[in-house]
N, C-alpha and C. Protein backbone atom coordinates (compact mmCIF):
# COMPACT_ATOMS: atom_id res chain seq x y z
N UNK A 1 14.22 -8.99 -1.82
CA UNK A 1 14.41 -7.75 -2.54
C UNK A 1 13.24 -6.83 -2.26
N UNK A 2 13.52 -5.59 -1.71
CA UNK A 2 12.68 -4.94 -1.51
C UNK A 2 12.64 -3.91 -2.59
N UNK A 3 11.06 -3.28 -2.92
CA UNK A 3 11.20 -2.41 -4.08
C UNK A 3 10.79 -1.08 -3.35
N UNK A 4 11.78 0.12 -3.82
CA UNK A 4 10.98 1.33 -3.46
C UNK A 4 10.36 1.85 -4.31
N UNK A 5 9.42 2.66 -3.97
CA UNK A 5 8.57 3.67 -4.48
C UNK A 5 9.31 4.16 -5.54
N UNK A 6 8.11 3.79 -7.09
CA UNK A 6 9.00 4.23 -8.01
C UNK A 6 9.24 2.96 -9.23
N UNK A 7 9.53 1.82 -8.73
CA UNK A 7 9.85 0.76 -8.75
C UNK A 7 11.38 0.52 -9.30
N UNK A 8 12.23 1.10 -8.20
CA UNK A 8 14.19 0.50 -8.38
C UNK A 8 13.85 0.04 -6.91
N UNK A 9 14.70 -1.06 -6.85
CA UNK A 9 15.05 -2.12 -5.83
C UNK A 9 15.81 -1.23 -4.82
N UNK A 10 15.88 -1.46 -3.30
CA UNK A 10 16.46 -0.65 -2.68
C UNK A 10 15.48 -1.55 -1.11
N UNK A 11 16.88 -1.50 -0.11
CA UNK A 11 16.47 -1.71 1.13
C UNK A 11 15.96 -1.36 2.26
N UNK A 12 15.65 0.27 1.67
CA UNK A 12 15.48 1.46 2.60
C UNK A 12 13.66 1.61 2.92
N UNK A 13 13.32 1.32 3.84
CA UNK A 13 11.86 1.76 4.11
C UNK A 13 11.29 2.99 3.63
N UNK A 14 10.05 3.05 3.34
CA UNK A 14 9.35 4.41 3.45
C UNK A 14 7.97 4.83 3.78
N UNK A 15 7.33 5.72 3.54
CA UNK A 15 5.83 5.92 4.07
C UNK A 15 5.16 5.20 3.22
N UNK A 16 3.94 4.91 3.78
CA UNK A 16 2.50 4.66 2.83
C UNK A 16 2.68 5.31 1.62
N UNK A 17 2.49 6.97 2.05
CA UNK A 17 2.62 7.59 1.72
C UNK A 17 2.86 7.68 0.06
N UNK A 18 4.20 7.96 0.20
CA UNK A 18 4.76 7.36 -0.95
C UNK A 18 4.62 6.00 -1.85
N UNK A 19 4.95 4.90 -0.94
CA UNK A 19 4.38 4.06 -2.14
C UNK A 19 3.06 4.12 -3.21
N UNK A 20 2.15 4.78 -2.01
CA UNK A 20 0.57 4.89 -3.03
C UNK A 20 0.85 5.69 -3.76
N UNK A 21 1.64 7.03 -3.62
CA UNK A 21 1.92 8.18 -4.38
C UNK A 21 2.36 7.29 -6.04
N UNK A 22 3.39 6.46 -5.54
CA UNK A 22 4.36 5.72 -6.57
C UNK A 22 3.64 4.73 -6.99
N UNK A 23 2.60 4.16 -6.79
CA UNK A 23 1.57 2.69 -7.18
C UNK A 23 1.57 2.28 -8.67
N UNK A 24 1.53 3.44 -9.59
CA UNK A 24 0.93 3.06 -10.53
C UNK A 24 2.45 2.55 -11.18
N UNK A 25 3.29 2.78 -10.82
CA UNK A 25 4.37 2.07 -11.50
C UNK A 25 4.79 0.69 -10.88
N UNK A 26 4.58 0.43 -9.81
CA UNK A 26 4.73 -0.98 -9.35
C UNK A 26 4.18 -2.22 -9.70
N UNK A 27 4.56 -3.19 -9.56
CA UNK A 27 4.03 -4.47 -10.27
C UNK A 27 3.10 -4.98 -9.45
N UNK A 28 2.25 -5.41 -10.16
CA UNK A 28 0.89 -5.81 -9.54
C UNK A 28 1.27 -7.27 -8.75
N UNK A 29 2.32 -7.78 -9.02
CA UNK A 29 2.35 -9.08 -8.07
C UNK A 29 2.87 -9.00 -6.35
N UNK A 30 3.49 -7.48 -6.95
CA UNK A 30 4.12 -7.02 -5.06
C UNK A 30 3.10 -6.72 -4.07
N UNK A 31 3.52 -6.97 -2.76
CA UNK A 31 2.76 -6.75 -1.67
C UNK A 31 3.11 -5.44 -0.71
N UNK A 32 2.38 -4.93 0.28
CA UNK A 32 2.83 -3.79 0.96
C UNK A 32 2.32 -3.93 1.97
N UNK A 33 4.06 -4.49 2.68
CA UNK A 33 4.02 -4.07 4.32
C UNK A 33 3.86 -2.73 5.23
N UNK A 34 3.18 -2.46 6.49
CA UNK A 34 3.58 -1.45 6.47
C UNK A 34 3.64 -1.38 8.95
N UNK A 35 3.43 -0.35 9.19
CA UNK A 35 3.43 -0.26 10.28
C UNK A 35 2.35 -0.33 10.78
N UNK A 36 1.82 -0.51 11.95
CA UNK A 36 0.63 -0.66 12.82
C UNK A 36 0.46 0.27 14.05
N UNK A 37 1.48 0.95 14.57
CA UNK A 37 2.13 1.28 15.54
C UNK A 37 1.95 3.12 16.07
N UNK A 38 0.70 3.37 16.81
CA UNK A 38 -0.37 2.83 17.00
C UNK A 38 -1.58 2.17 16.52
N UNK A 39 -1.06 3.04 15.34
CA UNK A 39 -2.34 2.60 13.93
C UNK A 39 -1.69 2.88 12.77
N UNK A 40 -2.28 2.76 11.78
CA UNK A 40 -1.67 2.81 10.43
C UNK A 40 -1.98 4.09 9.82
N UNK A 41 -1.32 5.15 9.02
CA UNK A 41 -1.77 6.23 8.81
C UNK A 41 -0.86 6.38 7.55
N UNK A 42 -0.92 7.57 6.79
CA UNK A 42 -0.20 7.76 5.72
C UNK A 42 1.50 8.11 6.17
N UNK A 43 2.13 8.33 7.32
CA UNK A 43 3.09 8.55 7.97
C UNK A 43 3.34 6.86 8.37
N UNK A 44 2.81 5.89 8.17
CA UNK A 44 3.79 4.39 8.72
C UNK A 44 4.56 4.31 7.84
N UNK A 45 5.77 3.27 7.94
CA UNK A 45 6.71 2.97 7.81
C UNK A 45 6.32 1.64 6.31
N UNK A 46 6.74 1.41 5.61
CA UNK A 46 6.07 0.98 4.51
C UNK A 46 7.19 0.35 3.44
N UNK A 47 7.50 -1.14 3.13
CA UNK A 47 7.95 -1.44 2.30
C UNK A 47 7.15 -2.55 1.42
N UNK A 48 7.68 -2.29 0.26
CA UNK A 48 6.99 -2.94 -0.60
C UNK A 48 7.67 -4.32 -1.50
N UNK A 49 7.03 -5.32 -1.71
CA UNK A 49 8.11 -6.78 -1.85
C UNK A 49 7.19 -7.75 -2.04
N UNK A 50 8.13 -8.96 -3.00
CA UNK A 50 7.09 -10.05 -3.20
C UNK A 50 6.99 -10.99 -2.00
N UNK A 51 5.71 -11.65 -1.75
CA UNK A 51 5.44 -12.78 -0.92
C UNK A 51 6.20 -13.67 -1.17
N UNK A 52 6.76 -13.94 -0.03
CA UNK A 52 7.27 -15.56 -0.08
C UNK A 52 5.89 -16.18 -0.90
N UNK A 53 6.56 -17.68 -1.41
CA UNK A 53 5.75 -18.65 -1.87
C UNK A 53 5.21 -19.27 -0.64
N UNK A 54 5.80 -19.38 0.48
CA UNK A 54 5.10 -19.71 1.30
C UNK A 54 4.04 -19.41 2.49
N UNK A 55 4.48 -18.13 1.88
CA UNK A 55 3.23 -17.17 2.94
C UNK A 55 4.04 -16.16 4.01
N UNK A 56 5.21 -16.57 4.56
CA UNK A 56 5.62 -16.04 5.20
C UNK A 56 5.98 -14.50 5.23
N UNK A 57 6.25 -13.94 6.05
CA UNK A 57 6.78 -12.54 5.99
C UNK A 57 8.02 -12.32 5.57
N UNK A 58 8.35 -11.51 4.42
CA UNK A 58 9.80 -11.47 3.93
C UNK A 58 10.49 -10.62 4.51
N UNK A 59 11.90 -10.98 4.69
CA UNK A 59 12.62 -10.45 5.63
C UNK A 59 12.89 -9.17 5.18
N UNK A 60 12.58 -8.26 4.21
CA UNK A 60 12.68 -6.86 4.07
C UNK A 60 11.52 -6.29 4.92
N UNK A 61 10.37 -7.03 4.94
CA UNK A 61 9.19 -6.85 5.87
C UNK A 61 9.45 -6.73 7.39
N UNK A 62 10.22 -7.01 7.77
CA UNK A 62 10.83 -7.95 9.13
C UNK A 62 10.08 -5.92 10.03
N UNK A 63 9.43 -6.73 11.15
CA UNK A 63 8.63 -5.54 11.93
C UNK A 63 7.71 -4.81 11.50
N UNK A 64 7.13 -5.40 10.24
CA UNK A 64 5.98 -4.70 9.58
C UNK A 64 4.72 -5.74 9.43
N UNK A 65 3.65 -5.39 9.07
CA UNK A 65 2.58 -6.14 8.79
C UNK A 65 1.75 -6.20 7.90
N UNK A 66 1.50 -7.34 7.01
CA UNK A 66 0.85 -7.31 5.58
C UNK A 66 -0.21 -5.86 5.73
N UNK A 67 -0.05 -5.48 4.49
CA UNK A 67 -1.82 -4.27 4.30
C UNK A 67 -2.24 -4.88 3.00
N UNK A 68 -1.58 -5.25 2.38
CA UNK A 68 -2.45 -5.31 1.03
C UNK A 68 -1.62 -5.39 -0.24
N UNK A 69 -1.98 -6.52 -1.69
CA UNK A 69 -0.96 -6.24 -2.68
C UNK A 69 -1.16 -5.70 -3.67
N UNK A 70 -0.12 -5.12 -3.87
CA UNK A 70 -0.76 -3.48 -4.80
C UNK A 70 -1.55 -3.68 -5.82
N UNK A 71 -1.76 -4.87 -6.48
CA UNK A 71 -3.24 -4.84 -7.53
C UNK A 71 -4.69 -4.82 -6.45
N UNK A 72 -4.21 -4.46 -5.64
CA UNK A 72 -5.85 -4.75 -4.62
C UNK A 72 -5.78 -3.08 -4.47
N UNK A 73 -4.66 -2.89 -4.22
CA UNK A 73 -4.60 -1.25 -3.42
C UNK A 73 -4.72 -0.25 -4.50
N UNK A 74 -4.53 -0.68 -6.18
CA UNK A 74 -4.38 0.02 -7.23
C UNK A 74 -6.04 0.18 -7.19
N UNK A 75 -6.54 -1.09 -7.43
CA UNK A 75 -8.24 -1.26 -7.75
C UNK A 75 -9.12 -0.44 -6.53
N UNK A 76 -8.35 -0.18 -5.03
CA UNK A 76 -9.41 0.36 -4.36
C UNK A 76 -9.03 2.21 -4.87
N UNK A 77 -8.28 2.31 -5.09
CA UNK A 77 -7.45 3.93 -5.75
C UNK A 77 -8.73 4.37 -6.56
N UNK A 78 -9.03 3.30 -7.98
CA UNK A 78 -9.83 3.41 -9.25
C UNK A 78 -11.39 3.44 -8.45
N UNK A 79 -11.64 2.80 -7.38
CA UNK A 79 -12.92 2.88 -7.29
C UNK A 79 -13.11 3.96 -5.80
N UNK A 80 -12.51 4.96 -5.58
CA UNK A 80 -12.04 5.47 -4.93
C UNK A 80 -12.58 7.04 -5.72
N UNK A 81 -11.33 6.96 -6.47
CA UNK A 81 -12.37 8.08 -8.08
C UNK A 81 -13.18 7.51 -8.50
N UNK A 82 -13.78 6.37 -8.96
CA UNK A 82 -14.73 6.57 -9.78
C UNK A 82 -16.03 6.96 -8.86
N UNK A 83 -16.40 6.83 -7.52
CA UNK A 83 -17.19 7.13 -6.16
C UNK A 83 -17.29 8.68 -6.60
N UNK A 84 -15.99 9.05 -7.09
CA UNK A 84 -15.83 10.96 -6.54
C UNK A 84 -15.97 11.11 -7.90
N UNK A 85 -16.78 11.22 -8.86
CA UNK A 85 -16.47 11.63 -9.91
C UNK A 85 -14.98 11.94 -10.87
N UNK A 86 -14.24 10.99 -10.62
CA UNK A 86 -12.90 10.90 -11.29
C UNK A 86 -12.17 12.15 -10.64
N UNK A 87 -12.45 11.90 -9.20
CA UNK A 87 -11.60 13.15 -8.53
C UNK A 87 -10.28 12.74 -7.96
N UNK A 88 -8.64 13.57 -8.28
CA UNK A 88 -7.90 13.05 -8.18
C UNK A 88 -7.52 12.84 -6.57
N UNK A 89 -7.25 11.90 -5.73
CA UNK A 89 -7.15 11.61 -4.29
C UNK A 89 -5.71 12.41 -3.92
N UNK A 90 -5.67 12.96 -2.76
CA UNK A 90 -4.67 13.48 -2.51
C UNK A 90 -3.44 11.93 -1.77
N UNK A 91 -2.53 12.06 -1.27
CA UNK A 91 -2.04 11.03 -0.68
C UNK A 91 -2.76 10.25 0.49
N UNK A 92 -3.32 11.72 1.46
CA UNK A 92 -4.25 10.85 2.48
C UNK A 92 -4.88 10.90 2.41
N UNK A 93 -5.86 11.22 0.93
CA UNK A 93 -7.27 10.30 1.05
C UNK A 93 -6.57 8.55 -0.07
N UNK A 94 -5.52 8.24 -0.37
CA UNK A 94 -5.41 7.42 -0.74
C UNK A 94 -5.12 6.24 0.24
N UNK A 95 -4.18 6.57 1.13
CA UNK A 95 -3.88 5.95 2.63
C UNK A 95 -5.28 5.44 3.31
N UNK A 96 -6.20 6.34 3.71
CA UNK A 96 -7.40 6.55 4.19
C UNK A 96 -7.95 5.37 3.53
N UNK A 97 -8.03 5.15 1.68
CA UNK A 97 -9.00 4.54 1.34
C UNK A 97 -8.29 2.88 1.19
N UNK A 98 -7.03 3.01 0.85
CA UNK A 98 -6.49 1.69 1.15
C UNK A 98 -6.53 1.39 2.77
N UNK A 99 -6.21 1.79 3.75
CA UNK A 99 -5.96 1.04 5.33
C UNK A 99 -7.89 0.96 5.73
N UNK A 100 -8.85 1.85 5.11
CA UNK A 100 -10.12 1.57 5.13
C UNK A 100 -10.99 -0.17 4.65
N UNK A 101 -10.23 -0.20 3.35
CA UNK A 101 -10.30 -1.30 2.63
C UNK A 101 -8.95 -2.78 3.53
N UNK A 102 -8.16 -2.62 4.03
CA UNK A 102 -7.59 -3.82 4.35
C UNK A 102 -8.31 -3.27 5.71
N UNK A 103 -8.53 -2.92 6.15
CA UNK A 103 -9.36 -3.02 7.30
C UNK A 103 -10.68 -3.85 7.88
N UNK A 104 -11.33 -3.20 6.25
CA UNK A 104 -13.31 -3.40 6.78
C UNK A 104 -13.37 -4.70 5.31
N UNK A 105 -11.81 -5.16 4.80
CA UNK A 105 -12.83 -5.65 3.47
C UNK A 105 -14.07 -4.81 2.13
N UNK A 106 -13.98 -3.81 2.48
CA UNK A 106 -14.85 -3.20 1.90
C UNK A 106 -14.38 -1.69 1.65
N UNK A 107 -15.10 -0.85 0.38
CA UNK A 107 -14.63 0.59 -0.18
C UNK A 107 -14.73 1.39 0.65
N UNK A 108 -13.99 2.71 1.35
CA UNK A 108 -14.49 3.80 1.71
C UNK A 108 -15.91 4.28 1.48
N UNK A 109 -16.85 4.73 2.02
CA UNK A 109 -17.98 5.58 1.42
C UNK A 109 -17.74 7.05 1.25
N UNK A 110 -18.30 7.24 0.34
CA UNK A 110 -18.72 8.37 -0.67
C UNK A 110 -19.03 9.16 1.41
């Protein structure tokens, strides 16, 4: 079951973009696949869905590649503003600061 942006169930892909836009309503246990292709940007291709128990890639994922699960991507958002003085992130500085963070392990800098 894949969830879209928003959080209603639905099979249809979408951007980064959007899901981060949509984050704060999603459940913190879901994960977010997204594109690589050349690189990852607020324009990849992006669905969002629970992990198999076994680790594997879920087949709503199928041609995408883990980035991160949205209680990781919510927490880099919060420390993201709290860096900027509680400044609100536009979409691509949210993209930016999540694919920064599944990238380097570590926050964007100030």
């Amino acid at each position: 079951m894949a969830i879209q942006s928003g959080g209603s169930e639905g099979t249809g892909r979408t951007t980064l973009a959007k899901v981060l836009d949509g984050i704060d309503d999603l459940d913190d246990d879901l994960t977010i696949y997204t594109s690589y292709q050349p690189k990852c940007d607020q324009d990849s291709a992006a669905v969002v869905c629970f992990e198999p128990d076994d680790g594997s890639l879920p087949e709503e994922a199928a041609g995408l590649k883990y980035l991160l699960e949205v209680h990781v991507a919510k927490a880099v958002i919060r420390v993201w503003r709290a860096w900027r003085k509680n400044a609100i992130p536009t979409s691509k500085e949210k993209c930016d600061a999540v694919i920064y963070y599944a990238t380097n392990d570590s926050y964007l800098p100030v």
